[in-house]
N, C-alpha and C. Protein backbone atom coordinates (compact mmCIF):
# COMPACT_ATOMS: atom_id res chain seq x y z
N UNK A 1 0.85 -1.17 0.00
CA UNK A 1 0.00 0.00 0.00
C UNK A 1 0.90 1.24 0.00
N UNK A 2 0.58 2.25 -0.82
CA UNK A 2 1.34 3.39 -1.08
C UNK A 2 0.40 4.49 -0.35
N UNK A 3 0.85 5.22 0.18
CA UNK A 3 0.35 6.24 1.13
C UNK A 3 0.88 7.69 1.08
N UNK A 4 0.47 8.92 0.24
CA UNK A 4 0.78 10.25 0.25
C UNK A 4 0.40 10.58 1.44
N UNK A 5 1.05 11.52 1.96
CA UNK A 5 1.13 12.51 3.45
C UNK A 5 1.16 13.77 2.74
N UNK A 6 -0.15 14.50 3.53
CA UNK A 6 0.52 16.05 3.35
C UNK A 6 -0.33 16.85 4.76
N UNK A 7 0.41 17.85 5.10
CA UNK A 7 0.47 18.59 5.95
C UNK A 7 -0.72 19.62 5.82
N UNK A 8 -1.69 19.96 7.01
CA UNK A 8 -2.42 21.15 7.17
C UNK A 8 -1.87 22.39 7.91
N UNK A 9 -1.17 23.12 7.56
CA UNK A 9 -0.46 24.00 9.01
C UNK A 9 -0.89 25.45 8.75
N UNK A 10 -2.29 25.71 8.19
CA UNK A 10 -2.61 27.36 7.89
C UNK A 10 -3.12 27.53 9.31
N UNK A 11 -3.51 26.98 10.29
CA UNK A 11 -3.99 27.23 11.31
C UNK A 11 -2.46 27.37 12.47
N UNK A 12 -2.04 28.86 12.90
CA UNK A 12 -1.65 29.30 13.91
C UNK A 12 -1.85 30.34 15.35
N UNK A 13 -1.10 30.68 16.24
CA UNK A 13 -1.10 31.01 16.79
C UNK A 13 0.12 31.74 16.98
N UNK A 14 -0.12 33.51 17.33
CA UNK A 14 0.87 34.18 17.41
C UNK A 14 1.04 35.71 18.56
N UNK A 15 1.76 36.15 18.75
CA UNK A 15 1.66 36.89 19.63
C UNK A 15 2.97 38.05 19.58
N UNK A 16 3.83 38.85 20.30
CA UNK A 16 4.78 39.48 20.02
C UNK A 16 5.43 39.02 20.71
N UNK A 17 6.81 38.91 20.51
CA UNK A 17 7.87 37.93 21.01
C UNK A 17 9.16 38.91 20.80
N UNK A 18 10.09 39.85 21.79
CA UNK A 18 11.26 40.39 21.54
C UNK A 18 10.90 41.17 20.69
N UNK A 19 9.33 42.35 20.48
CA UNK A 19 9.75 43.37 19.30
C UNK A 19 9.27 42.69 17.94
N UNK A 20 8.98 41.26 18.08
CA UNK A 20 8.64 40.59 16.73
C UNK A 20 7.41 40.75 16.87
N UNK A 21 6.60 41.20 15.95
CA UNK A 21 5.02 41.06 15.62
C UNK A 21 4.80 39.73 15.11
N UNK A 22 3.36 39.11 15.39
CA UNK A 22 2.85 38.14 14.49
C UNK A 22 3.98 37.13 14.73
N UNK A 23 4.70 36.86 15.71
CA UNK A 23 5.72 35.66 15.64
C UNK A 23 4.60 34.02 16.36
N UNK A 24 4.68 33.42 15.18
CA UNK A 24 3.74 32.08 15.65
C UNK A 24 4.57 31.28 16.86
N UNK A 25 4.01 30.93 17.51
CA UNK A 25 4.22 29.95 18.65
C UNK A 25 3.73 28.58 19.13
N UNK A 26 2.85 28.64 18.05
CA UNK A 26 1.86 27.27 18.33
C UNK A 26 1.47 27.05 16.71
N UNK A 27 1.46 25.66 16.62
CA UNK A 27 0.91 25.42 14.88
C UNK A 27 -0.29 24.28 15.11
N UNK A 28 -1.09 24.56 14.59
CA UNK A 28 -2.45 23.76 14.98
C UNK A 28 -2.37 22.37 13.26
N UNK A 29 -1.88 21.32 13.47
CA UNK A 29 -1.53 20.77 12.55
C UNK A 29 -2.47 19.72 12.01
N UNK A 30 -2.49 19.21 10.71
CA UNK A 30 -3.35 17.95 10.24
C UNK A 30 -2.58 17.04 9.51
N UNK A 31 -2.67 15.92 9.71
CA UNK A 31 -1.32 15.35 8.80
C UNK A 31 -2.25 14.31 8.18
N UNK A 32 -2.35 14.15 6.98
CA UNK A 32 -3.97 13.44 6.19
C UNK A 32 -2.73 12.69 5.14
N UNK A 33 -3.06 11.27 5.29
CA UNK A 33 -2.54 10.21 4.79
C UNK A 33 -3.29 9.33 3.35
N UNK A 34 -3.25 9.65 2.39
CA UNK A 34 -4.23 9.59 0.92
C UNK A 34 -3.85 8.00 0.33
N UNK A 35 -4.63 7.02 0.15
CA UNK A 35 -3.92 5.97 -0.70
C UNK A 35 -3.90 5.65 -2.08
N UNK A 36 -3.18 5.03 -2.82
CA UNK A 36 -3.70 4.84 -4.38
C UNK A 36 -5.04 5.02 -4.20
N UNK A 37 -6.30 4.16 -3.60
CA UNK A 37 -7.88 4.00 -4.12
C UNK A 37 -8.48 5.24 -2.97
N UNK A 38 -7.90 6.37 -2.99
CA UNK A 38 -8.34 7.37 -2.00
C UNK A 38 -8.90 7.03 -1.12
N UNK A 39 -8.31 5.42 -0.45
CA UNK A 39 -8.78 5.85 1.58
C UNK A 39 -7.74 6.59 2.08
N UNK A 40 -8.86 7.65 3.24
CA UNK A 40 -7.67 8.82 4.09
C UNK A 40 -8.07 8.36 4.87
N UNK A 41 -7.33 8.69 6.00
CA UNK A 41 -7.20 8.86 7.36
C UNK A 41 -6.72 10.56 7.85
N UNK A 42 -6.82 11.02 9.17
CA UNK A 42 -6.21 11.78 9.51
C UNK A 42 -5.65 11.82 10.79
N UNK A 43 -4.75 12.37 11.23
CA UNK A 43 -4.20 12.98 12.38
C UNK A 43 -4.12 14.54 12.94
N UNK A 44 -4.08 14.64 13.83
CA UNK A 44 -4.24 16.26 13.92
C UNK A 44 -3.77 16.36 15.34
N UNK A 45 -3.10 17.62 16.17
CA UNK A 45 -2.66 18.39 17.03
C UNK A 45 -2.50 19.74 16.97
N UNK A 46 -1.23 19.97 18.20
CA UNK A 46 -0.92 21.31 18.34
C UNK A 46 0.64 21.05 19.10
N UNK A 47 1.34 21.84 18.22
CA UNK A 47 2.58 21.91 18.53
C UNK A 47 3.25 23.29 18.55
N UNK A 48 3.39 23.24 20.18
CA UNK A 48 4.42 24.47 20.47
C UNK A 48 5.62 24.73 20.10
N UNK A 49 6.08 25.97 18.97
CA UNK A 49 7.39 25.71 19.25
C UNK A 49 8.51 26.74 19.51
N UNK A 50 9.73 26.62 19.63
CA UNK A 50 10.32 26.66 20.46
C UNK A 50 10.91 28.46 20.00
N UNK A 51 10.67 29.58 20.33
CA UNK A 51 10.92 30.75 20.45
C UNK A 51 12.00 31.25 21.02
N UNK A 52 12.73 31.02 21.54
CA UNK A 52 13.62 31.34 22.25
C UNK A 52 15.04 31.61 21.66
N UNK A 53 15.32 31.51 20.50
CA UNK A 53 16.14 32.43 19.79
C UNK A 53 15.66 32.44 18.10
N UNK A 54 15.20 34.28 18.17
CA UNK A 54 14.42 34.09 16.97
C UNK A 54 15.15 35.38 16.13
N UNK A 55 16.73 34.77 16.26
CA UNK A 55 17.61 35.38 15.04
C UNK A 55 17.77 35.41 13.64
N UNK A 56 16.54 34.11 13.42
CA UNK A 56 16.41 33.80 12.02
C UNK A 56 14.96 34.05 11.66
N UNK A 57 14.16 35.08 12.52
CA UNK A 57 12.86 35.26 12.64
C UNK A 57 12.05 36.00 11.20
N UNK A 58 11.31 34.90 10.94
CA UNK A 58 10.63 35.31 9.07
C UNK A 58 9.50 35.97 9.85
N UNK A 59 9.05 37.24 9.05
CA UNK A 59 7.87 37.70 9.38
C UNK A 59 6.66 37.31 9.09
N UNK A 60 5.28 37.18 9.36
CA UNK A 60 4.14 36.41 9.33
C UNK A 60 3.70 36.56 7.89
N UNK A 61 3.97 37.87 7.09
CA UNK A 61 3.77 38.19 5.41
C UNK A 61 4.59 37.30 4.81
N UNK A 62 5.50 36.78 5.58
CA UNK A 62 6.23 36.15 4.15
C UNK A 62 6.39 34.35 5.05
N UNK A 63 5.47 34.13 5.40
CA UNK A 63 5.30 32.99 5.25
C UNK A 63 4.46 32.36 4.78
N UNK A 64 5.19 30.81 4.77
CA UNK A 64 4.57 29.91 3.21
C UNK A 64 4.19 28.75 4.12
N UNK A 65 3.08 27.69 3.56
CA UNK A 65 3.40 26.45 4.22
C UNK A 65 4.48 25.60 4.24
N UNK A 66 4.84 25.74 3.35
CA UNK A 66 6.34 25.21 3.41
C UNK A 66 7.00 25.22 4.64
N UNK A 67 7.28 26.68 5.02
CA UNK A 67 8.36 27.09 5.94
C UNK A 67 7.81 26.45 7.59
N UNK A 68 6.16 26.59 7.54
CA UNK A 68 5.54 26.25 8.52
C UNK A 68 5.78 24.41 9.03
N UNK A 69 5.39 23.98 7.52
CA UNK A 69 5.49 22.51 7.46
C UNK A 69 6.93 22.23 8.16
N UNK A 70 7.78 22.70 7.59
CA UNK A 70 9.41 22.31 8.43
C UNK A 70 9.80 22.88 9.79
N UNK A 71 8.58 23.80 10.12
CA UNK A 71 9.06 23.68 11.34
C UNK A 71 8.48 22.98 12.34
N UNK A 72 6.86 22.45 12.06
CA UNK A 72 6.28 21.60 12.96
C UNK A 72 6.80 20.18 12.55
N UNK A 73 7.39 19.66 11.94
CA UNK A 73 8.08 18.60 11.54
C UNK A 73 9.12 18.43 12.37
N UNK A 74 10.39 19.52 12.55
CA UNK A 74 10.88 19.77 13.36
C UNK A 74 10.33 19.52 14.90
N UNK A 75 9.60 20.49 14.98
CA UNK A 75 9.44 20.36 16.86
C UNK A 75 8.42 19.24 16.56
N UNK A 76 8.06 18.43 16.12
CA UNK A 76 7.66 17.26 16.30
C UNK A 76 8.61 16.24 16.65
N UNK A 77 9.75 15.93 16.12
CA UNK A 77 11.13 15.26 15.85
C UNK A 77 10.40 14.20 15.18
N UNK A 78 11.63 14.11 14.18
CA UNK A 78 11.33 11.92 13.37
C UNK A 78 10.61 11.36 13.75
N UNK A 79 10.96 11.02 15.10
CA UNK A 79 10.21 9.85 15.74
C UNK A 79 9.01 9.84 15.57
N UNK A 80 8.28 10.96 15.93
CA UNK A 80 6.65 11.43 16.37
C UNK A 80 6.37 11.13 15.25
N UNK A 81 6.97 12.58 14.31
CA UNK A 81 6.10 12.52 12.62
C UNK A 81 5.55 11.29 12.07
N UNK A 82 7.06 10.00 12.84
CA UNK A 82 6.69 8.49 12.14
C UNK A 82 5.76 7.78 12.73
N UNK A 83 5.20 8.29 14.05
CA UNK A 83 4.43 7.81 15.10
C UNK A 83 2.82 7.77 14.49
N UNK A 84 2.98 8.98 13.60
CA UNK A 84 1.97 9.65 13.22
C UNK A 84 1.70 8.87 12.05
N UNK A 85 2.21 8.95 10.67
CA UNK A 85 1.75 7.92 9.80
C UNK A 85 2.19 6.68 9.89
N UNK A 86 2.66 6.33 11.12
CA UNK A 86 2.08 4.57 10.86
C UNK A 86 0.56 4.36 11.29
N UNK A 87 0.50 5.80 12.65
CA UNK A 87 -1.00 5.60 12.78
C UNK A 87 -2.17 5.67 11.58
N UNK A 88 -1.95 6.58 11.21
CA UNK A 88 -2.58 6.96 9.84
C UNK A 88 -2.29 5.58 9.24
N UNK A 89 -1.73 5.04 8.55
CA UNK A 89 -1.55 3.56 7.77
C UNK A 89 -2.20 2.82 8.50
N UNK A 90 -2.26 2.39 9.71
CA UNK A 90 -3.22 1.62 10.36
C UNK A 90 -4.14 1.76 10.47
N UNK A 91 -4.80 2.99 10.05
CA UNK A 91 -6.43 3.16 10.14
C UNK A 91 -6.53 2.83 9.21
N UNK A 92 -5.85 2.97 8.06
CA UNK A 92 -5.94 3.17 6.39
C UNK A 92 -6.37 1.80 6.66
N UNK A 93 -5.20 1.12 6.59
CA UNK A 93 -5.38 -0.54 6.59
C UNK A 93 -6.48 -1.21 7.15
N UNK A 94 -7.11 -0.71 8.31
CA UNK A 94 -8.22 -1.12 9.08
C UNK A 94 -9.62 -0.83 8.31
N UNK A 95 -9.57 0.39 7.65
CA UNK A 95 -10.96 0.44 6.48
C UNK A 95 -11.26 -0.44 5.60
N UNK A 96 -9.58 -0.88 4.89
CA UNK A 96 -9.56 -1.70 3.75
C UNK A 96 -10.20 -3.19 4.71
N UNK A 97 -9.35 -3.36 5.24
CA UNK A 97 -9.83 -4.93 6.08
C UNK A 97 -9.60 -5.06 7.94
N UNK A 98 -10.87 -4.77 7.79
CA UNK A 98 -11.10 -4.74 9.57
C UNK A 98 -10.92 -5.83 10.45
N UNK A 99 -9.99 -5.65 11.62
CA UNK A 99 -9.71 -6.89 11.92
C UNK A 99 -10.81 -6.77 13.32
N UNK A 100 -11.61 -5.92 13.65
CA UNK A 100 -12.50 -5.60 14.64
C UNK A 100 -14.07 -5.38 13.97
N UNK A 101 -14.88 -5.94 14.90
CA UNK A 101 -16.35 -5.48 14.25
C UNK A 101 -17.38 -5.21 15.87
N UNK A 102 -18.23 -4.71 15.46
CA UNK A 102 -18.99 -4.09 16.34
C UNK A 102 -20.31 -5.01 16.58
N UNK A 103 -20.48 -5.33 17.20
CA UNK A 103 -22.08 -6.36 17.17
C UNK A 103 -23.18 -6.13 18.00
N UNK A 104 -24.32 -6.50 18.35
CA UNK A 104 -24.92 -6.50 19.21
C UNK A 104 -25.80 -7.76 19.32
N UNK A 105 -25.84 -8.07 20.69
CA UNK A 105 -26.01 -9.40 21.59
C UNK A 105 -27.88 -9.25 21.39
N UNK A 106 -28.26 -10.09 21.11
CA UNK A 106 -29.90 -10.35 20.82
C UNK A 106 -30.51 -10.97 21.94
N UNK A 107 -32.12 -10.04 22.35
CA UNK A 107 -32.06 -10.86 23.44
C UNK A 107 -33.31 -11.89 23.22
């Protein structure tokens, strides 16, 4: 099973930080997992991140998802991001063929 990932990160949170206007601090994220026969799944949070030296600080006009995407990727670390679509693949997989079913007992 082949599985595209792509990122929701237009949803932030921002405040003034050192003189910086509009500096985000929080990214409200969706990470939606697509397969060849279009089953999705999704994932979603909120990730704080890390402000505390913002010498390389882009202003809120000139950001892209891009720039957003790499940084909640970042303060996510590897691990998580991968935490995240295997979950996503396991739901995926669980639509295609459920290894759980729901019943009810007759009386």
């Amino acid at each position: 099973m082949s599985i595209t990932y792509t990122w929701d990160v237009k949803t932030v949170d921002v405040k003034e930080i050192d003189g910086n206007a509009d500096t985000v601090f929080n990214v409200h994220y969706i990470l939606t997992g697509t397969d060849e026969n279009e089953n999705s799944e999704t994932a979603y949070g909120t990730i704080a991140l890390d402000t505390y030296d913002l010498s390389d600080f882009t202003a809120f006009a000139d950001l892209t998802a891009s720039i957003v995407e790499s940084w909640t990727e970042a303060a996510l670390g590897e691990e998580e991001v991968q935490v995240l679509k295997d979950v996503i693949a396991f739901k995926i997989a669980e639509k295609i063929s459920p290894t759980e079913q729901r019943k009810t007992i007759g009386e």
